[in-house]
Structure formats: structure tokens, C-alpha cells
C-alpha atoms as a PDB file:
ATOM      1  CA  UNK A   1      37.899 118.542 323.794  1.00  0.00           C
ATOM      2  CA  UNK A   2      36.535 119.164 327.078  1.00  0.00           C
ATOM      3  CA  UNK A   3      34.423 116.857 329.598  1.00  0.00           C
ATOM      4  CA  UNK A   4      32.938 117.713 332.654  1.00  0.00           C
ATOM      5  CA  UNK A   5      33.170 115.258 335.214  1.00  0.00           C
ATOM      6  CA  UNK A   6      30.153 113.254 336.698  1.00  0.00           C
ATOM      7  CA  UNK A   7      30.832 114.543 340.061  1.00  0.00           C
ATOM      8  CA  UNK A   8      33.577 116.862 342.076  1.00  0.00           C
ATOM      9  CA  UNK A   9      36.705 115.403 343.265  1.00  0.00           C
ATOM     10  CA  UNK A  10      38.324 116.846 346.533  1.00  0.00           C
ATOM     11  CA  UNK A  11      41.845 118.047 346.574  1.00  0.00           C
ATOM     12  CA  UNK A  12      42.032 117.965 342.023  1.00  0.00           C
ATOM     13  CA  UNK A  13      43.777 121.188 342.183  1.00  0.00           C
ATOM     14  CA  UNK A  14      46.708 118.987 343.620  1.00  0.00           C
ATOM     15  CA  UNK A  15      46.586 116.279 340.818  1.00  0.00           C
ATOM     16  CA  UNK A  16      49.998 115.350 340.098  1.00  0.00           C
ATOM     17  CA  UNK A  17      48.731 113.133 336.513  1.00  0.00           C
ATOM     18  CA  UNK A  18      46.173 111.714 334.785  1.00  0.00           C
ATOM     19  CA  UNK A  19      45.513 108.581 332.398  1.00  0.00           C
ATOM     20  CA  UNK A  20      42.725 107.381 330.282  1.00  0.00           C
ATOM     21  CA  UNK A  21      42.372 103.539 330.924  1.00  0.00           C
ATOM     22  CA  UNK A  22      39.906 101.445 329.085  1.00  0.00           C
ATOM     23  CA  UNK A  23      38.842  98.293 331.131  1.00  0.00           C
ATOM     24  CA  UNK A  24      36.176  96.403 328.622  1.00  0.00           C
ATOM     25  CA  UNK A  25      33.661  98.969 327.152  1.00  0.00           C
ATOM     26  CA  UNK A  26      34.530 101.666 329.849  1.00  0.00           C
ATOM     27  CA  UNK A  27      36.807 104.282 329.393  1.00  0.00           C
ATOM     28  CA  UNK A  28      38.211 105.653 333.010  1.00  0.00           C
ATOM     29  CA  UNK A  29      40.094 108.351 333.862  1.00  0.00           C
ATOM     30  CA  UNK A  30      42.609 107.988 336.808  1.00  0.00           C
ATOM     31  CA  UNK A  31      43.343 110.934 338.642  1.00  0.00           C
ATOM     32  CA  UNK A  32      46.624 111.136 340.809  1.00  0.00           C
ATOM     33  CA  UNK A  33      46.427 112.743 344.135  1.00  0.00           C
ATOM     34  CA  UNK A  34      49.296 114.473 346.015  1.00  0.00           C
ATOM     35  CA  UNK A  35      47.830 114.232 349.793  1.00  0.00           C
ATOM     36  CA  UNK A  36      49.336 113.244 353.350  1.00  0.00           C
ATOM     37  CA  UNK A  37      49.234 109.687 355.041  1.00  0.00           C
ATOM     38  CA  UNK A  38      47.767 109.080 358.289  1.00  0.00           C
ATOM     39  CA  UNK A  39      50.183 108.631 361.253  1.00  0.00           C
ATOM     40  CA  UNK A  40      50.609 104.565 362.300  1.00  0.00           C
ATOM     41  CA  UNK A  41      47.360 103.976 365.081  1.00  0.00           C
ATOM     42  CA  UNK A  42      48.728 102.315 368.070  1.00  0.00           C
ATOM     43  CA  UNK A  43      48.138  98.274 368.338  1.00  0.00           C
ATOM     44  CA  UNK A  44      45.081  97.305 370.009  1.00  0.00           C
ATOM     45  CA  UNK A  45      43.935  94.260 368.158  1.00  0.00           C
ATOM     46  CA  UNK A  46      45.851  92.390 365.523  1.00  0.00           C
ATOM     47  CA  UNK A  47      44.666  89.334 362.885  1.00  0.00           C
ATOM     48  CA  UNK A  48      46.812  86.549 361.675  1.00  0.00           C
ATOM     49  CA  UNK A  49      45.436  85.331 358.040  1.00  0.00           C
ATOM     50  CA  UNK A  50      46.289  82.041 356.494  1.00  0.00           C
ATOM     51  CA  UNK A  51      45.364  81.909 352.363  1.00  0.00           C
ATOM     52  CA  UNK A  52      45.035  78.616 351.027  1.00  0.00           C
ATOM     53  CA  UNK A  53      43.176  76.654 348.214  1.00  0.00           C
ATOM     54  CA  UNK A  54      40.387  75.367 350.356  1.00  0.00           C
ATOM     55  CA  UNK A  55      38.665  78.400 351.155  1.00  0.00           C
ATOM     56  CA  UNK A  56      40.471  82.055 350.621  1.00  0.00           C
ATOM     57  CA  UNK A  57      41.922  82.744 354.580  1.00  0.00           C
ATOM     58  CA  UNK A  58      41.405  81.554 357.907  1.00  0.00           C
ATOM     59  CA  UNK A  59      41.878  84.300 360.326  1.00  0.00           C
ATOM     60  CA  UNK A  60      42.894  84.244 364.251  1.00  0.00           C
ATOM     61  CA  UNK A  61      43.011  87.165 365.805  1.00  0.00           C
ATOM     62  CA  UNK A  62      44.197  88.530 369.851  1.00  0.00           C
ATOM     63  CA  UNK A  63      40.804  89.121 370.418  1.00  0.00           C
ATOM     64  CA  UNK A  64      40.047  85.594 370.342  1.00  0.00           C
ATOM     65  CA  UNK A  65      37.983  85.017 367.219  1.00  0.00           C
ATOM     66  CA  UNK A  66      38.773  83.002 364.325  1.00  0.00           C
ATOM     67  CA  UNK A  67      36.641  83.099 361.380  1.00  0.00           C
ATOM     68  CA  UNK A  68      36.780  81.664 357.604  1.00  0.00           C
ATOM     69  CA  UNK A  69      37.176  84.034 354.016  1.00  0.00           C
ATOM     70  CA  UNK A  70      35.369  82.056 351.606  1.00  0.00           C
ATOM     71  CA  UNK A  71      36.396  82.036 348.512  1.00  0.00           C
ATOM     72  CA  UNK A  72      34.125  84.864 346.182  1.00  0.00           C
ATOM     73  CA  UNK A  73      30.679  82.990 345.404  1.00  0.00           C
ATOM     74  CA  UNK A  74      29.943  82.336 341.968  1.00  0.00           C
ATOM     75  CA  UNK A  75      33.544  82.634 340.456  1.00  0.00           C
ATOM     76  CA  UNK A  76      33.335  79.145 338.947  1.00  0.00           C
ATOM     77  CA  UNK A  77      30.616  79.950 337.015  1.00  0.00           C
ATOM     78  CA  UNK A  78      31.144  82.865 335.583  1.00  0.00           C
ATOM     79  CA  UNK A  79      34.717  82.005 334.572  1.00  0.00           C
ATOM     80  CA  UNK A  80      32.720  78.979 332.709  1.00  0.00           C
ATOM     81  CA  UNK A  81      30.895  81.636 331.130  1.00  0.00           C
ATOM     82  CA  UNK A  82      33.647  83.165 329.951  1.00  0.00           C
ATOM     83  CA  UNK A  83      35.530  80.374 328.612  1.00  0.00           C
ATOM     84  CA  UNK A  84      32.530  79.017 326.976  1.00  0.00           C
ATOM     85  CA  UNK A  85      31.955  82.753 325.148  1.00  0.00           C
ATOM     86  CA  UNK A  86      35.897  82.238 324.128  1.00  0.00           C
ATOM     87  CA  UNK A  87      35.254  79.263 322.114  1.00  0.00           C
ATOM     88  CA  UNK A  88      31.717  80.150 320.759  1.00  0.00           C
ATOM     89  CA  UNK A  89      33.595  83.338 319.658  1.00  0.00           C
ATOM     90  CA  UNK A  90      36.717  81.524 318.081  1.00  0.00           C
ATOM     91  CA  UNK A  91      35.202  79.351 315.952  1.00  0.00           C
ATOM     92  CA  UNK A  92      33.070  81.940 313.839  1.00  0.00           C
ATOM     93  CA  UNK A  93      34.956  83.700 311.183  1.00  0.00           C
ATOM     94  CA  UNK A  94      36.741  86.210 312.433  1.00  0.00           C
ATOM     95  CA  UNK A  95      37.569  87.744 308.581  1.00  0.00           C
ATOM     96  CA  UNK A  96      34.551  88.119 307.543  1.00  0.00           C
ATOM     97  CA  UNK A  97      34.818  90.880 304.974  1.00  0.00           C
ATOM     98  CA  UNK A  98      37.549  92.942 303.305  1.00  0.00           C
ATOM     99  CA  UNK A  99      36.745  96.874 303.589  1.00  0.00           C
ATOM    100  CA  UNK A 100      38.320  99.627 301.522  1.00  0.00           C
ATOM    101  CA  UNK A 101      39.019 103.417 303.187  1.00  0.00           C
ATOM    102  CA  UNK A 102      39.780 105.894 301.067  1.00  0.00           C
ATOM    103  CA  UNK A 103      41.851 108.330 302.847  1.00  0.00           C
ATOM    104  CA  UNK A 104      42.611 112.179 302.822  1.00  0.00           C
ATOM    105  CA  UNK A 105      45.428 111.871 300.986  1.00  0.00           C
ATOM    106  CA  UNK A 106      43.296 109.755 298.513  1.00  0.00           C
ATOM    107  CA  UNK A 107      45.636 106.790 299.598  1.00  0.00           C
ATOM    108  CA  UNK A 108      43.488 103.340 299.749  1.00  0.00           C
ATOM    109  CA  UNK A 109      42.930 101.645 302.884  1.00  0.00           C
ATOM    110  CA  UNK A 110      41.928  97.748 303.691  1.00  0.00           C
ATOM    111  CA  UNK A 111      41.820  96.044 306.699  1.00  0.00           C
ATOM    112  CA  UNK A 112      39.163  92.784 307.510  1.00  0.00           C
ATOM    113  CA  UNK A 113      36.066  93.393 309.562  1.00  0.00           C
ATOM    114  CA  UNK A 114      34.392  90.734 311.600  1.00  0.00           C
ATOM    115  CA  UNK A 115      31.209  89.127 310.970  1.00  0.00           C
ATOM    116  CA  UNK A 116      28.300  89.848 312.722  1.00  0.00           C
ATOM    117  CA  UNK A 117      28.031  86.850 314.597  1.00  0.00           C
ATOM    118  CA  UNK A 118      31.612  87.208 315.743  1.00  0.00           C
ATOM    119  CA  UNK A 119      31.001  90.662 316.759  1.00  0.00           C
ATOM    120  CA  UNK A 120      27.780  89.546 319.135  1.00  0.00           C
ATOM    121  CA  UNK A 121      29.595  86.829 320.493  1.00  0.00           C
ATOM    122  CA  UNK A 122      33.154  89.300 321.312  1.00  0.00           C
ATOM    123  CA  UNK A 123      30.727  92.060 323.006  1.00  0.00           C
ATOM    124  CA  UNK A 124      29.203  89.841 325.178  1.00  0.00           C
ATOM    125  CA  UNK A 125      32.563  88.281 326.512  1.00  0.00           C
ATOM    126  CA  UNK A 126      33.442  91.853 327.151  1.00  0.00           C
ATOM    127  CA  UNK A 127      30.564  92.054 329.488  1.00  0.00           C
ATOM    128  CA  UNK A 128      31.253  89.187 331.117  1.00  0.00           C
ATOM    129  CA  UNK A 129      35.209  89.790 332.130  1.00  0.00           C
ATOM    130  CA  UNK A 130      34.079  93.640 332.817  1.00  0.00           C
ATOM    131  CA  UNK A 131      31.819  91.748 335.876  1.00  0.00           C
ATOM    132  CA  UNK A 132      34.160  89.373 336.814  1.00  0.00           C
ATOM    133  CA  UNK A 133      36.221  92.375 337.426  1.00  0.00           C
ATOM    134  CA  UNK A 134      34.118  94.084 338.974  1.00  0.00           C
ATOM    135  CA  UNK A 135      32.786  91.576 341.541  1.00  0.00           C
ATOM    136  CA  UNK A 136      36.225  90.659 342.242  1.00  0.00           C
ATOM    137  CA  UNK A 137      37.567  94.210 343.046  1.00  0.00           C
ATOM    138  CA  UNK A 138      34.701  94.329 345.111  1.00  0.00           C
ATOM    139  CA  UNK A 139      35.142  91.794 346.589  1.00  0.00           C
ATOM    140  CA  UNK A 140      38.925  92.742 347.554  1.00  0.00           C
ATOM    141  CA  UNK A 141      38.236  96.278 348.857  1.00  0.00           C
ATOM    142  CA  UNK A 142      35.323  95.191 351.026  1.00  0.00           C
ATOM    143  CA  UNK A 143      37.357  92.795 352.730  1.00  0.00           C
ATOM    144  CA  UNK A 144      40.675  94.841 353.153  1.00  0.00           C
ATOM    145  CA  UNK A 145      38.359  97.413 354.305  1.00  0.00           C
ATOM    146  CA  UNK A 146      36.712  95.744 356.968  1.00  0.00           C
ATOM    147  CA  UNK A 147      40.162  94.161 358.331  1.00  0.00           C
ATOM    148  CA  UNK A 148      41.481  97.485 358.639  1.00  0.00           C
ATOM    149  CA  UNK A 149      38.300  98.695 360.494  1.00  0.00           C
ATOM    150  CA  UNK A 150      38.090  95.869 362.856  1.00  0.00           C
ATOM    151  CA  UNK A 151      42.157  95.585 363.485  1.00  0.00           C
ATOM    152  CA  UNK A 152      45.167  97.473 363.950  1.00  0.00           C
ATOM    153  CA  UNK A 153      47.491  94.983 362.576  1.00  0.00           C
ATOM    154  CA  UNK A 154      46.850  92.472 359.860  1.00  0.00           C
ATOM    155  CA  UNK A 155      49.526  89.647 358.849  1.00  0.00           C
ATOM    156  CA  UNK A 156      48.825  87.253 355.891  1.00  0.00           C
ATOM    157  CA  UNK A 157      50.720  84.137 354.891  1.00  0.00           C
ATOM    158  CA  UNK A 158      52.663  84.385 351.975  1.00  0.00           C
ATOM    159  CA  UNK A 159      51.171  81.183 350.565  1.00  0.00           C
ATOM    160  CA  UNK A 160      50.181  81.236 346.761  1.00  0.00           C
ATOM    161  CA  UNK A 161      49.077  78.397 344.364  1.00  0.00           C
ATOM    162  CA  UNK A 162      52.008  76.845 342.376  1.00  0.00           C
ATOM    163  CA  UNK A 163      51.774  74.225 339.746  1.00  0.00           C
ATOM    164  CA  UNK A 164      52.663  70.887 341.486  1.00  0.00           C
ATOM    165  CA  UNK A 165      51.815  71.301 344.970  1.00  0.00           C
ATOM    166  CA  UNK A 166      51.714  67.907 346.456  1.00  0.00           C
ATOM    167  CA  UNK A 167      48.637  66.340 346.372  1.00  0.00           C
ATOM    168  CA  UNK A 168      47.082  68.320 343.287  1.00  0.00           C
ATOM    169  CA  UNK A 169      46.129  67.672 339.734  1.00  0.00           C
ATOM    170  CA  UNK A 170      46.991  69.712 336.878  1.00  0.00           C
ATOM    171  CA  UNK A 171      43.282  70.353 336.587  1.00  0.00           C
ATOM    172  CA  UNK A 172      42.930  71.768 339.884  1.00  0.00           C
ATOM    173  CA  UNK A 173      46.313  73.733 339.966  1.00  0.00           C
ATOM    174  CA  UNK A 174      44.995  75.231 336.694  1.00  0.00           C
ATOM    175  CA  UNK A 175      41.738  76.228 338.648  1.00  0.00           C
ATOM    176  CA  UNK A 176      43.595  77.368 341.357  1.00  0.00           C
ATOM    177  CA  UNK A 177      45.659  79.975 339.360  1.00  0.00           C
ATOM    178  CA  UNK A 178      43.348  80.818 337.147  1.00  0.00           C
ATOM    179  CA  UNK A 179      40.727  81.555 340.065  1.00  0.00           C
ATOM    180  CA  UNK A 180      43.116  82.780 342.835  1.00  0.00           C
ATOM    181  CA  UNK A 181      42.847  86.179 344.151  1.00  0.00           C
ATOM    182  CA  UNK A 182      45.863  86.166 346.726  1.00  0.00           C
ATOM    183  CA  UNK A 183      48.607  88.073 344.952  1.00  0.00           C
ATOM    184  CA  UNK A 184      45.839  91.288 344.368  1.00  0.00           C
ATOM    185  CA  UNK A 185      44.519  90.903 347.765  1.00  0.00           C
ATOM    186  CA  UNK A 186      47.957  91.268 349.375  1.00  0.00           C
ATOM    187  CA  UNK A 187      48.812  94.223 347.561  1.00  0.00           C
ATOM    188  CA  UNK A 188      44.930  95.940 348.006  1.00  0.00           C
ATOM    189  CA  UNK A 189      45.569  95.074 352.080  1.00  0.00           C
ATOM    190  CA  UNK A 190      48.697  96.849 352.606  1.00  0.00           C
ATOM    191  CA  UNK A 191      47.187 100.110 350.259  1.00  0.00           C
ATOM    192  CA  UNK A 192      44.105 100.094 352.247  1.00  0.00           C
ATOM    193  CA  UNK A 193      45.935  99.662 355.620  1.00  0.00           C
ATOM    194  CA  UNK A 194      48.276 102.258 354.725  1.00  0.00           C
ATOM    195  CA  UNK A 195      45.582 104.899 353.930  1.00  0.00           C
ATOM    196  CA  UNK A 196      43.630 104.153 357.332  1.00  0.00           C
ATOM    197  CA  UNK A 197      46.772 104.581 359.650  1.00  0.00           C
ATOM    198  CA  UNK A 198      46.930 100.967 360.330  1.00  0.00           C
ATOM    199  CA  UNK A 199      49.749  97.946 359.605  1.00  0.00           C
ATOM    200  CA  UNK A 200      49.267  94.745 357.459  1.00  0.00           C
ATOM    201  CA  UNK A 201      52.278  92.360 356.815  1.00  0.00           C
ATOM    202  CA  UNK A 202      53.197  89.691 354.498  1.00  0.00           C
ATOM    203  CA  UNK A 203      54.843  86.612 356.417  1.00  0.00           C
ATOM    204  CA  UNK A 204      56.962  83.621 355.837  1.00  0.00           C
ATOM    205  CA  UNK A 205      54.622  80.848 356.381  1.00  0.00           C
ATOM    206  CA  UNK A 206      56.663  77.836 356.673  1.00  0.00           C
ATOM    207  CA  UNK A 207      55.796  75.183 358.604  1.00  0.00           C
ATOM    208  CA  UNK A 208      53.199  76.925 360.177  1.00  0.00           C
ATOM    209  CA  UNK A 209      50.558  74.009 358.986  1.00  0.00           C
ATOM    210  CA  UNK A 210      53.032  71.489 360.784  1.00  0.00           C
ATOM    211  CA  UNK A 211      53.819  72.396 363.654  1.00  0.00           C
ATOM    212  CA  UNK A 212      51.580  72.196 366.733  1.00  0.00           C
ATOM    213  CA  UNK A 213      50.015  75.807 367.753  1.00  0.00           C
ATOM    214  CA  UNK A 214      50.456  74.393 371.554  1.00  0.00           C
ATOM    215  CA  UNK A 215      52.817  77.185 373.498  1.00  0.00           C
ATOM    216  CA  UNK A 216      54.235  74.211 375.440  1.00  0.00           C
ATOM    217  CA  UNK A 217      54.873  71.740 372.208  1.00  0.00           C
ATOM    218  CA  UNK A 218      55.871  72.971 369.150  1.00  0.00           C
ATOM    219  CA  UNK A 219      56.366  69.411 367.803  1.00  0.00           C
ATOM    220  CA  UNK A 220      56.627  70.060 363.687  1.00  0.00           C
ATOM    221  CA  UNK A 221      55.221  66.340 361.775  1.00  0.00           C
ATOM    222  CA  UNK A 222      58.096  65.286 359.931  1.00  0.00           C
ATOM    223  CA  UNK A 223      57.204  65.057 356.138  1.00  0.00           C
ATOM    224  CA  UNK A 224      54.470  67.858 355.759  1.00  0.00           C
ATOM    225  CA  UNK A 225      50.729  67.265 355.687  1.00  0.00           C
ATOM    226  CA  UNK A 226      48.624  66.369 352.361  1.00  0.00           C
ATOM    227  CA  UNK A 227      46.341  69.392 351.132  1.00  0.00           C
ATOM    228  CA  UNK A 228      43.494  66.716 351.513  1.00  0.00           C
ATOM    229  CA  UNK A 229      44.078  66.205 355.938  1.00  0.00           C
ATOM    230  CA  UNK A 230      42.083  69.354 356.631  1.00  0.00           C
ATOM    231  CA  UNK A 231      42.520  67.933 360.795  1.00  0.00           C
ATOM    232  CA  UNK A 232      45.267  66.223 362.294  1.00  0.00           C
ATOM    233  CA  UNK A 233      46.288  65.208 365.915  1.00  0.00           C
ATOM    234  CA  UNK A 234      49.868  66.368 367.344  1.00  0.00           C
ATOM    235  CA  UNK A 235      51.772  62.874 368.476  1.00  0.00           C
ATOM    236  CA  UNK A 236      53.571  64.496 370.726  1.00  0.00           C
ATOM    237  CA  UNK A 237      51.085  66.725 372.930  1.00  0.00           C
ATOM    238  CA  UNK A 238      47.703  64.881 371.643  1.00  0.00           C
ATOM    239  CA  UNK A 239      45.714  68.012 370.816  1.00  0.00           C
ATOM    240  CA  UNK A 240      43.414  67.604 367.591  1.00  0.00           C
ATOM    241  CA  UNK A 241      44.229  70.987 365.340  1.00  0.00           C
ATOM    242  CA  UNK A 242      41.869  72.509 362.378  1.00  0.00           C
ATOM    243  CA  UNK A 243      44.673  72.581 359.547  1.00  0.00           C
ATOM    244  CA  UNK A 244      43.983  76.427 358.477  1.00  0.00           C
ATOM    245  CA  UNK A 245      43.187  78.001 362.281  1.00  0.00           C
ATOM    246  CA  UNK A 246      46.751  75.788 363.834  1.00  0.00           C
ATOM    247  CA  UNK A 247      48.650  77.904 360.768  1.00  0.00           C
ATOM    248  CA  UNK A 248      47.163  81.079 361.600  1.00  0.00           C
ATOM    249  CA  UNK A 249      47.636  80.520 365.278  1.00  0.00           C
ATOM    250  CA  UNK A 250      51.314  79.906 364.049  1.00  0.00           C
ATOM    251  CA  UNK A 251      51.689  83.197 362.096  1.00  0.00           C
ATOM    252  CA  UNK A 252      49.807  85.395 364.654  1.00  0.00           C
ATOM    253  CA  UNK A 253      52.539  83.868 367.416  1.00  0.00           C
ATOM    254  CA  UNK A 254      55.503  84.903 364.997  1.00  0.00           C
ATOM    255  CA  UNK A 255      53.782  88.758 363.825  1.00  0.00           C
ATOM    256  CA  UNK A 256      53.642  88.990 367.426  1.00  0.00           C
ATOM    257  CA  UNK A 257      57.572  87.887 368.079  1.00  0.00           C
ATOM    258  CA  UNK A 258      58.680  89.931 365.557  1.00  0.00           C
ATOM    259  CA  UNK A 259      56.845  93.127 366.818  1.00  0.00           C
ATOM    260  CA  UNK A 260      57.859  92.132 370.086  1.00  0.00           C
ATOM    261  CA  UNK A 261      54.195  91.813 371.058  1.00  0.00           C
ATOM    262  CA  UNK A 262      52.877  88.721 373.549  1.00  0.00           C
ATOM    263  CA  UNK A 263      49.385  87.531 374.041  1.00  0.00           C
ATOM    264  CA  UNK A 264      48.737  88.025 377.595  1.00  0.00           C
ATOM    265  CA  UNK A 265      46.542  84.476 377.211  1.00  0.00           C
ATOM    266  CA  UNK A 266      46.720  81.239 375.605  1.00  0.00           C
ATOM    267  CA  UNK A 267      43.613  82.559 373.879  1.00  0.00           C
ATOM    268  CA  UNK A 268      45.353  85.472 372.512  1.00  0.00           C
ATOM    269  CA  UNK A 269      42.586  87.639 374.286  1.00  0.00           C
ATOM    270  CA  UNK A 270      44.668  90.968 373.722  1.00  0.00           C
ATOM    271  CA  UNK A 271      47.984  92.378 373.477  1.00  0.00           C
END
């Protein structure tokens, strides 16, 4: 059977595969293109990101700026929604009635269909996830995106929620991994940076919420800091430190060692 598409895609006589995917509803086709990668942009401006459970990233960047990712609005809700569907859904009778098929080879068929009720309740759960999945792959793109527009090289921490992290409950580690979007946005960054010519980095983030962001200190607190301190003061050099902007500061300083790249000023103002 043939389908005509909705619209022309560039470059399909190079498609190297194709695969029918079904996400909810929605049947997709996903075309494979053969094509060539941009060459690596030289490094102008580069952004240090720090994930954590607080708010999705704090960024510092050698322009100076430091802003805050929040986390995607709304999330909570709709994964309410969802879980609320899930047990509306489970408790109606899922065998509702036994159906007979007759088939070409005059063999009998039976299999259960659902009840009506069941079948209501299971469509609109589909239409829920299929939003949550869309807003959140939205939300992804748009914010790789933009990155890679405003900077030439992007590192994140390599931070992710883990049952047990000191300080947490098992109700808010299961919020936290149920809700977090860290492990997709990593991988969406270094596609989209890839495709636009530019560089984005995972690094080793340890101890960069401890130790002091001061180029003449570097004291590291002995012992860690609870989740719940979102400020703390260095004992050693007496500077007062935003938690998530000190650990960015820390993993701009080391993407920039390892590039061999210095901040010409304390206020990272450019490379």
C-alpha cells in the first residue's frame, strides 16, 4: 500500500532506512538520513551547567551570566493525572467478554475484549502520556537548541537522581526518578550540538558543590553539604556561595582546564 507523505522531505533520495513507530495513538514513520556534519565552530563563549533536584540546571557561563533551568511547569500534575487514570483503569474489568472469530481456514478463534468502561478509561491515559511526551520533548529540544545558539561549548554535570541520596525520602527519590529529565537531556544536547557545529560535554562533577569557586581558595567542606543548605559560607576564605552557581563555577573552571582554555577574568568575561 502506498501513502503520500504530508509534506516533502529534503535529501529522501539518500534515506539509508525507515521504521514505523507507534508512540500512543500515532503511528510515525522515521526516516534515516545519510548527510554531512558541520565542521567544529571555533570557541567564543562556553556554559557550565549543573543538574540537580531543586530546579533542572544552573548555568555559568564566560560571558558572565548565570541563569536557572526550571524544572518543566506542570509535570507534577499531569503525571498525577496519569497515575490517577492507571488506577481508575485497573480496577474495572478488564475481561469483560469472551469473543469468537471464525477464521479462513474455518478454525475458531477466542480471545477476551474489554469492557467499555475499561476501554474509555485506557484511551484517555493514552492521551495523557502522548502529552507528557510531547511537552517534554519539547521541552528538551527547545532548550538544547537555544544553548547551542547562544554558546559554542556547553558542559553539564554528570549528576543524576539515585535512590538514597543523603538527605532524601523514598517519596521524593521516587519523584525524582520518576520526574527527572537529565539522562534524555544529555543525550538530546550532544545530538543537537553536534548537528550545529558546536561542542557539549558531560563532566565529572565531584566535589564541585564543596569546594569554594574562589581562584585563590579552593577549600573543599569536609563531609559534603545536605541537599536542603541551598547557601553556605567558605570557613576558610569567608565568601557566602549559592549551592548550584559555586558548582557550575566549579565545572566551567575544569571544561576550561581540560580544553586548555582560561578566563581572562575572575568573572569569566570571555575566553
Amino acid at each position: 500500500m502506498d501513502i503520500p507523505l504530508a509534506e516533502r522531505v529534503p535529501g529522501l533520495d539518500t534515506a539509508r532506512n525507515l521504521r514505523i513507530v507507534k508512540e500512543g495513538q500515532t503511528y510515525f514513520a522515521v526516516v534515516t538520513l545519510r548527510r554531512s556534519m558541520p565542521e567544529p565552530k571555533p570557541i567564543r563563549k562556553a556554559v557550565a551547567l549543573d543538574p540537580n533536584h531543586k530546579n533542572f540546571a544552573y548555568g555559568v557561563g564566560t560571558d558572565g551570566k548565570a541563569f536557572e533551568i526550571q524544572n518543566l511547569g506542570g509535570l507534577r500534575e499531569t503525571d498525577k493525572r496519569i497515575d490517577k487514570l492507571k488506577s481508575r483503569r485497573d480496577r474495572r474489568q478488564r475481561r469483560s467478554r469472551l469473543v469468537e472469530v471464525v477464521r479462513q481456514d474455518q478454525s475458531v478463534g477466542r480471545h477476551w475484549e474489554p469492557s467499555r468502561r475499561w476501554n474509555r478509561i485506557n484511551q484517555a491515559l493514552k492521551r495523557a502520556e502522548q502529552k507528557r511526551r510531547d511537552q517534554t520533548k519539547h521541552f528538551l529540544f527547545s532548550g538544547s537548541n537555544k544553548l547551542c545558539k547562544n554558546y559554542d561549548l556547553i558542559g553539564v554535570g554528570d549528576y543524576a537522581p539515585a535512590q538514597g541520596d543523603a538527605g532524601l525520602g523514598k517519596k521524593a527519590n521516587r519523584a525524582m526518578q520518576n520526574r527527572s529529565l537529565l539522562g534524555r537531556f544529555k543525550s538530546i544536547l550532544l545530538w543537537v550540538a553536534r548537528r550545529s557545529g558546536k561542542s557539549a560535554e558531560v563532566f565529572d562533577e565531584t566535589r564541585t558543590t564543596r569546594t569554594c569557586s574562589e581562584p585563590d581558595c579552593g577549600h573543599i567542606v569536609q563531609g559534603g553539604i545536605q541537599p536542603n543548605i541551598r547557601e553556605w559560607t567558605c570557613v576558610q576564605c569567608g565568601t557566602t556561595h549559592i549551592r548550584d552557581e559555586n558548582a557550575a563555577k566549579n565545572i566551567l573552571v575544569r571544561m576550561l582546564r581540560i580544553r586548555s582554555l582560561t578566563p581572562r577574568t575572575h568573572a569569566f568575561s570571555g575566553i
